[in-house]
Protein backbone atom coordinates (compact mmCIF):
# COMPACT_ATOMS: atom_id res chain seq x y z
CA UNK A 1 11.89 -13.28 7.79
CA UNK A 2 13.21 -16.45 9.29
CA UNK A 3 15.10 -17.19 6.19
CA UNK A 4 16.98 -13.27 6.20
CA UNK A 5 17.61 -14.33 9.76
CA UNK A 6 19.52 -17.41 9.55
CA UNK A 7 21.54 -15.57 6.51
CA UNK A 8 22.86 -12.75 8.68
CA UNK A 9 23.47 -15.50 11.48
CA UNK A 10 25.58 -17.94 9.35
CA UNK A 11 27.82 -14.94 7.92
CA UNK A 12 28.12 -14.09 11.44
CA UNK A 13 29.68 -17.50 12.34
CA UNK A 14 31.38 -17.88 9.24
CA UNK A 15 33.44 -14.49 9.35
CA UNK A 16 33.96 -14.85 13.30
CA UNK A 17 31.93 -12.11 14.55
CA UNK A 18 30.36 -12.29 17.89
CA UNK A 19 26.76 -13.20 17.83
CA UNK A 20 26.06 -10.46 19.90
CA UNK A 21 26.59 -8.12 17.32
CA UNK A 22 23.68 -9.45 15.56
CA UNK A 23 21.62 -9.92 18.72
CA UNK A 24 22.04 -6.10 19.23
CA UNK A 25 20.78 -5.51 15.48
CA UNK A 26 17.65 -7.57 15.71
CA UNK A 27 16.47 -5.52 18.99
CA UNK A 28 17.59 -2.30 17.86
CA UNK A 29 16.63 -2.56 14.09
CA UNK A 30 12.38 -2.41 15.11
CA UNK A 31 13.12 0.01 18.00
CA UNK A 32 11.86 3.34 15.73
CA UNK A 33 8.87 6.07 16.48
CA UNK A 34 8.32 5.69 12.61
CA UNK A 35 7.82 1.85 12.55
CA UNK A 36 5.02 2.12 15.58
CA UNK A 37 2.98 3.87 12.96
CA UNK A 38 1.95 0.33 11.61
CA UNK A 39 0.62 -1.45 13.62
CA UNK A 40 -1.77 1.46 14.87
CA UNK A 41 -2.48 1.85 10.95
CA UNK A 42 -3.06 -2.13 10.63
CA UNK A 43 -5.78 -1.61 13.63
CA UNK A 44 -7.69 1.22 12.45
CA UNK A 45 -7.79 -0.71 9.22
CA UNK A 46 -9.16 -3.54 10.53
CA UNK A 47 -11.48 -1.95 13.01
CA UNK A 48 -12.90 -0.55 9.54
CA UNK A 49 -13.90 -3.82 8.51
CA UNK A 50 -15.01 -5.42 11.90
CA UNK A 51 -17.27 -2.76 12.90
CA UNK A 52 -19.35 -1.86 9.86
CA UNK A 53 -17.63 1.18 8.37
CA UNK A 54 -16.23 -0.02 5.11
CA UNK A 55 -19.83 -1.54 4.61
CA UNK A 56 -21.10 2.11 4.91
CA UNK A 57 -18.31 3.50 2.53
CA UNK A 58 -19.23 0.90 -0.54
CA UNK A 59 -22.36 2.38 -0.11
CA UNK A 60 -21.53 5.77 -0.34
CA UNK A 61 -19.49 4.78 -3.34
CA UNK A 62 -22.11 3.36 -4.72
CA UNK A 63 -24.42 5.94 -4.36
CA UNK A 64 -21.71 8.33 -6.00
CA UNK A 65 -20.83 5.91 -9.21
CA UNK A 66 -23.36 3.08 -9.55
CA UNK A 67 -25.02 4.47 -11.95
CA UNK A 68 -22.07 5.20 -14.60
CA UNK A 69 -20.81 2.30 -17.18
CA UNK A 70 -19.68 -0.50 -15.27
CA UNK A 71 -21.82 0.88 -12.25
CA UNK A 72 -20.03 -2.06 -9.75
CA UNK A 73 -16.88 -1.65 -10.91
CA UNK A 74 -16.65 2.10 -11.08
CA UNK A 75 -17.92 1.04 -7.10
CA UNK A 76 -15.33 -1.17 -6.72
CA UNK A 77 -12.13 1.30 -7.54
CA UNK A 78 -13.91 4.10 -5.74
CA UNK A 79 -13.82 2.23 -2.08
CA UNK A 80 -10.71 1.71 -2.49
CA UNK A 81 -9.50 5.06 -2.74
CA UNK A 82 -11.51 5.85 -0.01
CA UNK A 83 -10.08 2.45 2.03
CA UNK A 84 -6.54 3.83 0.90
CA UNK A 85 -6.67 6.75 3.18
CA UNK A 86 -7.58 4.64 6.30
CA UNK A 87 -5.76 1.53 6.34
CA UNK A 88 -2.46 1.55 4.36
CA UNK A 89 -2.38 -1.96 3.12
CA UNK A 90 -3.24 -3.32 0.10
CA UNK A 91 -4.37 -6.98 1.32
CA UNK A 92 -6.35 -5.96 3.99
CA UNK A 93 -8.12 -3.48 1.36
CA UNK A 94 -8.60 -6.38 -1.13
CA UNK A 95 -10.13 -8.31 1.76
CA UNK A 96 -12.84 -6.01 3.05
CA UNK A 97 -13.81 -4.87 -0.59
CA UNK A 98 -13.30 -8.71 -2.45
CA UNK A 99 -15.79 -10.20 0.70
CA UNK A 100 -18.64 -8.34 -0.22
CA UNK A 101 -18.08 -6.95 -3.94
CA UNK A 102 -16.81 -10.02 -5.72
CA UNK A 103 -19.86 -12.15 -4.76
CA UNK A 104 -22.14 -8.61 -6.27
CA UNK A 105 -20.40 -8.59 -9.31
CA UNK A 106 -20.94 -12.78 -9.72
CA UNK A 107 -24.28 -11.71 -9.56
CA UNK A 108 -24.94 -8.93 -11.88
CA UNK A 109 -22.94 -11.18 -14.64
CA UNK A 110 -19.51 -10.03 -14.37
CA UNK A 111 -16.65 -12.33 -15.00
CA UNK A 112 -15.29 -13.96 -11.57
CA UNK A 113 -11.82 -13.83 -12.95
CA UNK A 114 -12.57 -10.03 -13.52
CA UNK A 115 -14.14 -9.08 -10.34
CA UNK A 116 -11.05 -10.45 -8.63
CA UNK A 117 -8.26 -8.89 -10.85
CA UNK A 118 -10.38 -5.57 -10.41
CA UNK A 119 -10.40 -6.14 -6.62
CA UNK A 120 -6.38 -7.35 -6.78
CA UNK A 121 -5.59 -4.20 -8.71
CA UNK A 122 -7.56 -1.49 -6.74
CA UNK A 123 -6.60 -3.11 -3.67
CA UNK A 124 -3.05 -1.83 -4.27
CA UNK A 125 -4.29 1.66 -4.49
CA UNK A 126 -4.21 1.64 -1.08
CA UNK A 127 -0.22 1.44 -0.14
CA UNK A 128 0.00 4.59 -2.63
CA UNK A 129 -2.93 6.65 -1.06
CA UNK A 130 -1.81 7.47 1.92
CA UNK A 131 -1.42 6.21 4.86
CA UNK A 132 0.82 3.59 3.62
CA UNK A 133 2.74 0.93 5.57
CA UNK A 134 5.73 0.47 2.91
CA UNK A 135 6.14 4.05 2.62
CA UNK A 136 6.33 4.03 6.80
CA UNK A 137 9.24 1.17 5.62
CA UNK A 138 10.71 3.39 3.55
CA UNK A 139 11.25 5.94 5.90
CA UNK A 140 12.40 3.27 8.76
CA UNK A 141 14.95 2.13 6.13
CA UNK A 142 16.62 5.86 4.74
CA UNK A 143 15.44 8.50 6.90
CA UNK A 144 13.14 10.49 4.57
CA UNK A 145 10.12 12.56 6.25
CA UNK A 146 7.29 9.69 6.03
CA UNK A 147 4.79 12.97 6.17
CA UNK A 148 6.32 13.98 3.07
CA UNK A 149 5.89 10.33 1.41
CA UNK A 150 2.34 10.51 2.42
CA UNK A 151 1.76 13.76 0.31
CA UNK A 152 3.63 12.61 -2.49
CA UNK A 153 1.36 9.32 -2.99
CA UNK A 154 -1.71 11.50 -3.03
CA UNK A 155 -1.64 12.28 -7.09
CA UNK A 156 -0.64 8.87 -8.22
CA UNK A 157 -2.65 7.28 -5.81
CA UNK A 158 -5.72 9.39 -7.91
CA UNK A 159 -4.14 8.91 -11.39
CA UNK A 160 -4.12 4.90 -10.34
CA UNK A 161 -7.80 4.93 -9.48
CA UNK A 162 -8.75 7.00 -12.48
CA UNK A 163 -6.82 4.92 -14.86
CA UNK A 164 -8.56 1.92 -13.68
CA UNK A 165 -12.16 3.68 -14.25
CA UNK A 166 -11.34 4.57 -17.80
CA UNK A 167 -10.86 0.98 -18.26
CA UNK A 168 -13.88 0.23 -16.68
CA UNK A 169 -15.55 2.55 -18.71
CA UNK A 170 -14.38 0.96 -21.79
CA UNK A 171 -14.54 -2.59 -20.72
CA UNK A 172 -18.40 -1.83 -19.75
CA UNK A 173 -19.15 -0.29 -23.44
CA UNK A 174 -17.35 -3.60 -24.66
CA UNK A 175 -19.81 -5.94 -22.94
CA UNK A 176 -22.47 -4.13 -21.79
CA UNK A 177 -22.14 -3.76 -18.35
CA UNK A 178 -24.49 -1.03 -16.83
CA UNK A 179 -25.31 0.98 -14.29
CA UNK A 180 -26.61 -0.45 -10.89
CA UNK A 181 -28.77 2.42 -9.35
CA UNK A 182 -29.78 5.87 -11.11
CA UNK A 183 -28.15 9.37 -10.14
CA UNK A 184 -29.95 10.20 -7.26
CA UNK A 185 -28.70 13.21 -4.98
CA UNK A 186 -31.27 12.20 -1.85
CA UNK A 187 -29.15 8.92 -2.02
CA UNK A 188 -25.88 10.30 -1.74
CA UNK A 189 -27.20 12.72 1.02
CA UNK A 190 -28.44 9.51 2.89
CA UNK A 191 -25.17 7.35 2.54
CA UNK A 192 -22.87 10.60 2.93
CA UNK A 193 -24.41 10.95 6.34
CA UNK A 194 -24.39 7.71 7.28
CA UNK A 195 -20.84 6.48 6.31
CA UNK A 196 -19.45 10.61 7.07
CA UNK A 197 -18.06 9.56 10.35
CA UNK A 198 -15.83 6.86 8.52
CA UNK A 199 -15.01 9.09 5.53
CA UNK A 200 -13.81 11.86 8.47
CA UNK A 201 -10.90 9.27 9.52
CA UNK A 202 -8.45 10.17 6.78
CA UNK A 203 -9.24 13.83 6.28
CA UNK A 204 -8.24 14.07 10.33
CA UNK A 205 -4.96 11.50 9.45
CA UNK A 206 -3.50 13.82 6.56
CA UNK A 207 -5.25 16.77 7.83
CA UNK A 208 -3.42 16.54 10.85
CA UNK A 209 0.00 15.54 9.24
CA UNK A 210 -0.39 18.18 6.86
CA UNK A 211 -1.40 20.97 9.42
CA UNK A 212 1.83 19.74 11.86
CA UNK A 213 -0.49 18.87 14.73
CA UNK A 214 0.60 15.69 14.97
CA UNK A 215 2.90 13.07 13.32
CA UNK A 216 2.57 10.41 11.27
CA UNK A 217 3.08 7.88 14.19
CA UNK A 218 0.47 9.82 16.50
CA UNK A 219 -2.24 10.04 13.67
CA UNK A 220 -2.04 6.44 13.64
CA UNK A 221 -2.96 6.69 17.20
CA UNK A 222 -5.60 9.40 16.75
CA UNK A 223 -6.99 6.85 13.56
CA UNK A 224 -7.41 3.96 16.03
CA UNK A 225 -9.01 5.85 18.99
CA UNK A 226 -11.24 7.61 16.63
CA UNK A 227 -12.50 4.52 14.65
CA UNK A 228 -13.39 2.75 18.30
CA UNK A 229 -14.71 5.80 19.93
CA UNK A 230 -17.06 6.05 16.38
CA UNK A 231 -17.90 2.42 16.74
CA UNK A 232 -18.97 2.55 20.23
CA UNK A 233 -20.88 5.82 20.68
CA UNK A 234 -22.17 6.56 16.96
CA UNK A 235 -22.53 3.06 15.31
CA UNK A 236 -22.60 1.01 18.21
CA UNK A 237 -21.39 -2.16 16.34
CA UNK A 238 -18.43 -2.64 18.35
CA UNK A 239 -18.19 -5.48 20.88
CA UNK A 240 -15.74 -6.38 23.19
CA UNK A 241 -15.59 -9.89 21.54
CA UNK A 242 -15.00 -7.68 18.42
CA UNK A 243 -12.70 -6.06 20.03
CA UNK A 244 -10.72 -8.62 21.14
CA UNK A 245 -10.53 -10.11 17.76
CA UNK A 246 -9.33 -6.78 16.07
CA UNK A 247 -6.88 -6.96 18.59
CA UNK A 248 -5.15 -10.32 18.08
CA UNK A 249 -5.63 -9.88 14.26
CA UNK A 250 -3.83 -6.82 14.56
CA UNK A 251 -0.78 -8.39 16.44
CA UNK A 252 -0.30 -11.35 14.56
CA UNK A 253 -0.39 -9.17 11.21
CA UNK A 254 2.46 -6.25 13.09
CA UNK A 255 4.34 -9.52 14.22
CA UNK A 256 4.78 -11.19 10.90
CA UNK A 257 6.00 -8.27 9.62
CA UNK A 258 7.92 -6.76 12.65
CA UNK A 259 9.91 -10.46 12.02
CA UNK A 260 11.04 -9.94 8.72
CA UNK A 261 11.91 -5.91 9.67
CA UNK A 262 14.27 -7.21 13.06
CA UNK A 263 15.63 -9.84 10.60
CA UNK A 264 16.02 -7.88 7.64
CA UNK A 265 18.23 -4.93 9.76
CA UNK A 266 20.21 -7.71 10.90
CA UNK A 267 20.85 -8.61 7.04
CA UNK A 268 21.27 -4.94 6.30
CA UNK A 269 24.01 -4.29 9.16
CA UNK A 270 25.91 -7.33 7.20
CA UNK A 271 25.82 -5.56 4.07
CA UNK A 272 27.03 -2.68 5.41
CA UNK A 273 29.82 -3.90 7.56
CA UNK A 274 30.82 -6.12 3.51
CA UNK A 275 30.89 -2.47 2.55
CA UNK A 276 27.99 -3.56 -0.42
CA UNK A 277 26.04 -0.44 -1.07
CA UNK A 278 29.11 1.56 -1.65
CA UNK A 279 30.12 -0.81 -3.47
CA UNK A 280 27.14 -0.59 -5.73
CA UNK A 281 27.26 3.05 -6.05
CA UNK A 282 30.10 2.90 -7.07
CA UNK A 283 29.52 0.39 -9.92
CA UNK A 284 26.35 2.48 -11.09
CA UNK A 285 28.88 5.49 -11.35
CA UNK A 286 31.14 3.77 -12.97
CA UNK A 287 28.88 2.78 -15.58
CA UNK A 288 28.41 6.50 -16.29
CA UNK A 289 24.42 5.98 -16.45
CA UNK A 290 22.53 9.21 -15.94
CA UNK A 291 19.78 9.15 -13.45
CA UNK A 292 16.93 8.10 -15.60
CA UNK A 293 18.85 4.84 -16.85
CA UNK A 294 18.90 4.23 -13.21
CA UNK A 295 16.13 4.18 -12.45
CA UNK A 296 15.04 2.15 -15.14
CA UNK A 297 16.95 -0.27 -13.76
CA UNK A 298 16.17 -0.31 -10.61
CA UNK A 299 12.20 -0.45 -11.23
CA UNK A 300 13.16 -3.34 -13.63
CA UNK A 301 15.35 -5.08 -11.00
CA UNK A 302 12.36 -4.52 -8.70
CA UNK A 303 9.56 -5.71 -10.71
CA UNK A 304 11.16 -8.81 -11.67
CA UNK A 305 12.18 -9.51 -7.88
CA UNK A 306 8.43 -8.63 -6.91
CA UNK A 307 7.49 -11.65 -8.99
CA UNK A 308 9.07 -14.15 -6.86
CA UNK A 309 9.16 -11.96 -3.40
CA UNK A 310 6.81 -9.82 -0.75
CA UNK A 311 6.77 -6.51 -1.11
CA UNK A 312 7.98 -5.79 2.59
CA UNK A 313 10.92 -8.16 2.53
CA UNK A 314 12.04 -6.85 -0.58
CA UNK A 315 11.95 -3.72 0.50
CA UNK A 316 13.91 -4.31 3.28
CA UNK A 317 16.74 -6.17 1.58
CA UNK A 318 16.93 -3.92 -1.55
CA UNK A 319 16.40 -0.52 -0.53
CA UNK A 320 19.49 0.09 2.03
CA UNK A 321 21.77 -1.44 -1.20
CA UNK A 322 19.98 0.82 -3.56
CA UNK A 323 19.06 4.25 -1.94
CA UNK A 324 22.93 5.38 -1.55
CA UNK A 325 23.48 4.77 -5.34
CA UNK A 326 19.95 6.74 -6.12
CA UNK A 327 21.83 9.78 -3.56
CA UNK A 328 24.60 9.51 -5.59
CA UNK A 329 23.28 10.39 -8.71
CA UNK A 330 21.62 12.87 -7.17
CA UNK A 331 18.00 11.65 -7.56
CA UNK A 332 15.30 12.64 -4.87
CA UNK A 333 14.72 10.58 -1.88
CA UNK A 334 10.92 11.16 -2.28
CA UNK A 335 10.50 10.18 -5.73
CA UNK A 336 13.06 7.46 -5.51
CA UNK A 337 10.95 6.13 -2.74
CA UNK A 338 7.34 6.70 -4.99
CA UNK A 339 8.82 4.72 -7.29
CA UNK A 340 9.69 1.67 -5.04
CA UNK A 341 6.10 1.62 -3.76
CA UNK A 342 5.04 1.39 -7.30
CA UNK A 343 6.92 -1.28 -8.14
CA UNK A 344 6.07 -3.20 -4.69
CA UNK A 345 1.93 -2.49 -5.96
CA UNK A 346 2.46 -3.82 -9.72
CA UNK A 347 4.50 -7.16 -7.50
CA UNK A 348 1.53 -7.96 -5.82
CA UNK A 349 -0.27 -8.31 -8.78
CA UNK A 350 2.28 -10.92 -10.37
CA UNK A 351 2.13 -14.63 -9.77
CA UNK A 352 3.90 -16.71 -8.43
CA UNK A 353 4.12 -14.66 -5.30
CA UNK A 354 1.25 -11.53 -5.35
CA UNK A 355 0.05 -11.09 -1.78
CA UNK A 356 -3.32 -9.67 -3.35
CA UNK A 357 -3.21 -12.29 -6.24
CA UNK A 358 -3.84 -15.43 -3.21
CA UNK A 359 -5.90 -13.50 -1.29
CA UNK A 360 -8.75 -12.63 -3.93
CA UNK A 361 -8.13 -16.08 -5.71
CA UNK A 362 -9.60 -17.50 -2.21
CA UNK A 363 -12.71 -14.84 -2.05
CA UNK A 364 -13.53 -16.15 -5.53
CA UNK A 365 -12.72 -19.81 -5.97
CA UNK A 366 -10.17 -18.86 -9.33
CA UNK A 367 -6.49 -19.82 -9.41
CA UNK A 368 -4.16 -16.97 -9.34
CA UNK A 369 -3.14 -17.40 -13.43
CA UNK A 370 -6.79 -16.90 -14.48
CA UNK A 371 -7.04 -13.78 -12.49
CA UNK A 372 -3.65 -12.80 -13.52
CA UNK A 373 -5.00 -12.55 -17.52
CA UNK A 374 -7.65 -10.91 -16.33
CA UNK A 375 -5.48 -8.20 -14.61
CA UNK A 376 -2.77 -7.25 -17.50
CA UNK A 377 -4.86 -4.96 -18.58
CA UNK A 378 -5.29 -2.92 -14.71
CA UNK A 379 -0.89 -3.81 -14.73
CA UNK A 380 -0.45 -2.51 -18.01
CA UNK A 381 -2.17 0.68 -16.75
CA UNK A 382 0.02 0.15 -13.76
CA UNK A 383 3.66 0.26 -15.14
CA UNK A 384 2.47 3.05 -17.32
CA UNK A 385 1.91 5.52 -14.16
CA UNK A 386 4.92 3.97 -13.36
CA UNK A 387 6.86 4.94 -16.40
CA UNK A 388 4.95 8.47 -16.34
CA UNK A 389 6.48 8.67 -12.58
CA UNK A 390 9.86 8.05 -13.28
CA UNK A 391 10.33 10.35 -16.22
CA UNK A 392 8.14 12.95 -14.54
CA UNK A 393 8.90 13.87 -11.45
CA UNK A 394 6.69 16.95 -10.28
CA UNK A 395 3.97 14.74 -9.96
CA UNK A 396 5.49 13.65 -6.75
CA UNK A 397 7.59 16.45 -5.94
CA UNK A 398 6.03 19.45 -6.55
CA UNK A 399 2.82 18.75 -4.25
CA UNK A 400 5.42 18.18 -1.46
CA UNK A 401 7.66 21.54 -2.60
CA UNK A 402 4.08 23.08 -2.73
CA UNK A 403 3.24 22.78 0.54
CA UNK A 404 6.65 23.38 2.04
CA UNK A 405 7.05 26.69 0.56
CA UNK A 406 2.86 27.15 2.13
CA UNK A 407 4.12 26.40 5.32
């Protein structure tokens, strides 16, 4: 963020505009209804972990898949489709699920390098599944309905967990990983009711989008009232110490990221006012490329820069160059914007710079190239959704047309 900063300042010196300029960019840039969406997102996620309920939900999942092939595994992928729909980030997902399933998988003789390229890859299922804090980017950046973004991830956010089970599935025949527990209905009675509360938090968030009773922003709000009001009166596992701490670890996350967003508008106002995405679109039309070579290109462009970048700050730099050249071929602002949040989930599972890649390599104890040969399988299955995204479009778009035409 600092480093996006300093560029917009020294073309501001440099071409003799007043610094004031860019003052008013940095304080403006943040100052969106869409953008307060994250941090109340980032807080209900993290009142998930602090207070108990993401314990509950493994066990649910558990009780729903433990006993298939690869019983942990399957367990692994299937909390994480649940986590998806609560917290909208993919490292704070990989956190709560790598704490207490990579140390259960050690144990029941799974690879260490494959229980944390497992809990990498799943762990970006939830920026796809909505809520999802770089689709709430998205919008920030280009204006498209962030409600509609959300019900666009839905299907590829289920086609990325199910991909990942069928290579469980395999993987398990391979080397005879079992089950953990036998099908028992009583069981998943018992856990249902016991993590049901927690499950109920993003039924109400896309229930609530979906039915129009409230926004994205305010089911945000809704998510983090509900999760403490949960904790307090149902589960009675939250403290005010807890509190507290969800609190400040919820600020400093929204800060380091509200940091790059102020600085990155900044850069973005200087690329506008250097006239650079028309100047792009205009070199793509040039070209004469139709819309799928595009887009090609700009998922290769993006996977190569996710390598060596965060996903946020490359959002934030590439997609106000790229989205008017997408418009002007005439490609849709929801599936363009899928597509981006694909390619920001298969960059955090690429070294040198995958935020999931040094956050599971700590849980574990493995450096991040180890887990990364353990993963290409899980990316491979990645860039092929991708690919099946891109050249397919109703998977995104027609659930959204769907629903419009409902409502």
């Amino acid at each position: 963020g600092f480093a996006i900063g300093i560029a917009a300042w020294g073309y501001v010196l440099i071409a003799g505009v007043p610094q004031l300029v860019l003052a008013q960019q940095i304080a403006n840039g943040p100052d969106s209804w869409i953008l307060l969406a994250m941090p109340l997102f980032v807080l209900a996620g993290l009142l998930m972990n602090e207070t108990g309920i993401s314990t509950r939900i493994i066990a649910f999942a558990q009780a729903l898949v433990g006993h298939l092939r690869g019983g942990l595994a399957m367990v692994l992928v299937v909390a994480a489709m649940f986590f998806g729909g609560i917290s909208g980030s993919a490292v704070a997902d990989a956190t709560a699920l790598g704490s207490v399933l990579i140390p259960a998988m050690t144990k029941r003789g799974y690879p260490k390098a494959f229980s944390a390229a497992l809990t990498s890859s799943s762990g970006s299922i939830g920026i796809i599944i909505p809520p999802s804090i770089p689709m709430i980017i998205y919008g920030a950046i280009t204006g498209v309905s962030v409600s509609a973004m959300f019900v666009a991830g839905i299907l590829p956010g289920i086609l990325m967990g199910l991909s990942q089970m069928i290579l469980i599935y395999f993987l398990a025949r391979k080397y005879g990983w079992g089950g953990i527990s036998s099908f028992n209905l009583k069981q998943i009675g018992i856990t249902a009711r016991a993590s049901g509360l927690g499950l109920m938090m993003p039924v109400i968030i896309m229930g609530g989008i979906l039915g129009g009773v409230f926004t994205p922003t305010e089911a945000g709000a809704v998510a983090v009232v509900y999760g403490i009001a949960v904790s307090i009166f149902f589960y009675h596992t939250l403290t005010w110490a807890r509190l507290y701490r969800t609190l400040i670890d919820g600020a400093i996350i929204t800060s380091i990221v509200m940091i790059m967003v102020s600085a990155s508008f900044a850069f973005g106002w200087v690329m506008t006012f250097e006239g650079v995405p028309q100047q792009v679109s205009t070199w793509f039309l040039a070209l004469h490329v139709g819309r799928d070579v595009f887009l090609v290109m700009v998922c290769l462009l993006l996977i190569g820069l996710g390598c060596i970048m965060h996903g946020d700050p490359m959002m934030l730099l590439t997609v106000p160059i790229l989205f008017p050249a997408a418009k002007a071929l005439g490609v849709d602002g929801i599936h363009f914007g899928i597509l981006v949040v694909l390619c920001v989930a298969i960059g955090q599972q690429t070294p040198p710079v995958g935020s999931t890649l040094f956050v599971v390599s700590a849980l574990s104890g493995k450096d991040i190239f180890a887990i990364t040969r353990a993963n290409l399988l899980f990316i491979t299955a990645m860039v092929l959704l991708l690919v099946l995204v891109l050249f397919v479009p109703g998977i995104v778009t027609s659930v959204v047309a769907l629903l419009r035409t409902a409502g």
